[in-house]
Structures are given as structure tokens and as C-alpha cells.
C-alpha atoms as a PDB file:
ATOM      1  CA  UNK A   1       8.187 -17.208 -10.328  1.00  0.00           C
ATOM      2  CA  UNK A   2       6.068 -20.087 -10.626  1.00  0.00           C
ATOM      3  CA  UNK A   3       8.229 -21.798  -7.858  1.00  0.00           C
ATOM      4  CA  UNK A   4       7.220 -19.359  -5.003  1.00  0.00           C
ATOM      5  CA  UNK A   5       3.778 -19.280  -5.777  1.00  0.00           C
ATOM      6  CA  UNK A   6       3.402 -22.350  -5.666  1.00  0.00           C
ATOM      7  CA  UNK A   7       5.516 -22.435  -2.459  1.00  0.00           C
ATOM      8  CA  UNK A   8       3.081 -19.363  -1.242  1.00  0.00           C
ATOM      9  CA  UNK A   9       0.379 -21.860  -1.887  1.00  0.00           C
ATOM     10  CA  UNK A  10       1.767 -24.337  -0.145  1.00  0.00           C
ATOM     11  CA  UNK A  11       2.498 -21.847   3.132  1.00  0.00           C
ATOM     12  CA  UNK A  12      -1.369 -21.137   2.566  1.00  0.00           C
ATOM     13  CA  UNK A  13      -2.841 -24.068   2.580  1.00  0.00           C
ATOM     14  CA  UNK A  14      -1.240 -25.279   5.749  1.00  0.00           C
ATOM     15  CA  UNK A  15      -1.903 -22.298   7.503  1.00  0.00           C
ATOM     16  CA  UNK A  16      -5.466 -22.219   6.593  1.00  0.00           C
ATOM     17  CA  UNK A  17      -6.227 -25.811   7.847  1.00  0.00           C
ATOM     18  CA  UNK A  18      -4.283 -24.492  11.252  1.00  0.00           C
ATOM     19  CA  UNK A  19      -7.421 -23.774  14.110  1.00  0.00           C
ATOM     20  CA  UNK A  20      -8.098 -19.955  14.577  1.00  0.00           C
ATOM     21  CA  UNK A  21      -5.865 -19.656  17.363  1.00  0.00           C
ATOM     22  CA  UNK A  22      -3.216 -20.812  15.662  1.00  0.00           C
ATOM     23  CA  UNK A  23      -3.090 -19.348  12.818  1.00  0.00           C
ATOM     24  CA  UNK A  24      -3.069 -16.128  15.207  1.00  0.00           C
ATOM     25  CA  UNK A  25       0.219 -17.793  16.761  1.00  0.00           C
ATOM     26  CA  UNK A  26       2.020 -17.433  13.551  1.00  0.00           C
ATOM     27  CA  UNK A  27       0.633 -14.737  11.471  1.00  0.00           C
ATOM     28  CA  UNK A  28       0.432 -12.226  14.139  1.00  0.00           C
ATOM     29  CA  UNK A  29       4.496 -11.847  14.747  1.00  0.00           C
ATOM     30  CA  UNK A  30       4.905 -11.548  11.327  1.00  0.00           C
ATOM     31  CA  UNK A  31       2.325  -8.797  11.073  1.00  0.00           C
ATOM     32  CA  UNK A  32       3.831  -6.890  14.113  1.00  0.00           C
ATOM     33  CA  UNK A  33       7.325  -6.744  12.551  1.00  0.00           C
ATOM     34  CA  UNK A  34       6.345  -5.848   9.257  1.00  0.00           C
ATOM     35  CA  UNK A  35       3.999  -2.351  11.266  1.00  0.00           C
ATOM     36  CA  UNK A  36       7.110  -2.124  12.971  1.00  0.00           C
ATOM     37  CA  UNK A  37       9.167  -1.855  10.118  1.00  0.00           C
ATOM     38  CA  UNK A  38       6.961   0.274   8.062  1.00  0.00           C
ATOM     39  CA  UNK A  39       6.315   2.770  10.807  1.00  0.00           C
ATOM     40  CA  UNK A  40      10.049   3.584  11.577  1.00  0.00           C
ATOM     41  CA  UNK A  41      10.393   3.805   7.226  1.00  0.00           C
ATOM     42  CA  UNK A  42       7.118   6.136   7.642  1.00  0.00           C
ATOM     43  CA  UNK A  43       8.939   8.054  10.303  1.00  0.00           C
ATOM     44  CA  UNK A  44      12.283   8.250   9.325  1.00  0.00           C
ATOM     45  CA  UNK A  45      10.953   9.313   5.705  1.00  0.00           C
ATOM     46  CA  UNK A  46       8.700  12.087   7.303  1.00  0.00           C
ATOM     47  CA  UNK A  47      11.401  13.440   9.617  1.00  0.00           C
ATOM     48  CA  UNK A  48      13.773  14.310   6.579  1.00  0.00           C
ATOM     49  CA  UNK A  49      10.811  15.898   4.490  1.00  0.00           C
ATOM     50  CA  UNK A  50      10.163  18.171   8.224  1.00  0.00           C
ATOM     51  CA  UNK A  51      13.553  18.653   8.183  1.00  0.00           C
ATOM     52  CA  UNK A  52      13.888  19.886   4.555  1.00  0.00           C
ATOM     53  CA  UNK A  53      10.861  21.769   4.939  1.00  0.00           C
ATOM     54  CA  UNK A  54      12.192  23.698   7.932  1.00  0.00           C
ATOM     55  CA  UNK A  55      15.676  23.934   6.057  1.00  0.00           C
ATOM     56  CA  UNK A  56      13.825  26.043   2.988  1.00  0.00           C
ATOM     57  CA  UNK A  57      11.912  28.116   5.002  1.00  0.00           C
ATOM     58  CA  UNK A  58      14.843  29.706   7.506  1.00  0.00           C
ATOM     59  CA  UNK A  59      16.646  29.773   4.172  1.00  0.00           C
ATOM     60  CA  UNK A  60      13.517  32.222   2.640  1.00  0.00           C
ATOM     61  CA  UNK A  61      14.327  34.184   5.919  1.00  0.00           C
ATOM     62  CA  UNK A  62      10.722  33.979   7.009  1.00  0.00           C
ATOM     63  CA  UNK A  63      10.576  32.893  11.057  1.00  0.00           C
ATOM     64  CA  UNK A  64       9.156  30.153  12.329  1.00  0.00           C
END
């Protein structure tokens, strides 16, 4: 443990003495990717419970 954080450390002090624009060159992709990621888990997660949830109810025999 102690050798990534000091590795994170390391990542963050060179990207902190990067200028503003920069730093926006290399943090920015990384950000993107990770929304990307997490919005397709968010979706793909939510789809199956909307899924379920329409499974249970035509299996009550209510419509909709």
C-alpha cells in the first residue's frame, strides 16, 4: 500500500506543478473515460432493474 501512495504522490506532485492548461491536457481524458464508463454501468444496471420491474408486473397480470 504504502508503494502506490507514494507513487500517487508522486503522479500528484508533477501534475500539480504542470500550468493550468496542461494539467487540463491530461486529467481531462481520464475524466471522460471514467463518465463514460460509469454511465454505460449506470445504464446497463438500470435497464435490468426496468426490465425486472416490467417482468413482475405482467407476471401480477396487471397491464401496463
Amino acid at each position: 500500500m504504502n508503494g502506490f501512495l507514494n507513487w500517487w504522490d508522486g503522479n500528484e506532485l508533477w501534475l500539480s506543478g504542470l500550468a493550468f492548461v496542461l494539467q487540463a491536457m491530461v486529467v481531462m481524458p481520464v475524466v471522460l473515460v471514467v463518465a463514460y464508463v460509469t454511465a454505460n454501468v449506470l445504464d446497463s444496471v438500470l435497464g435490468r432493474g426496468i426490465a425486472l420491474m416490467r417482468r413482475a408486473r405482467h407476471a401480477d397480470g396487471t397491464p401496463g
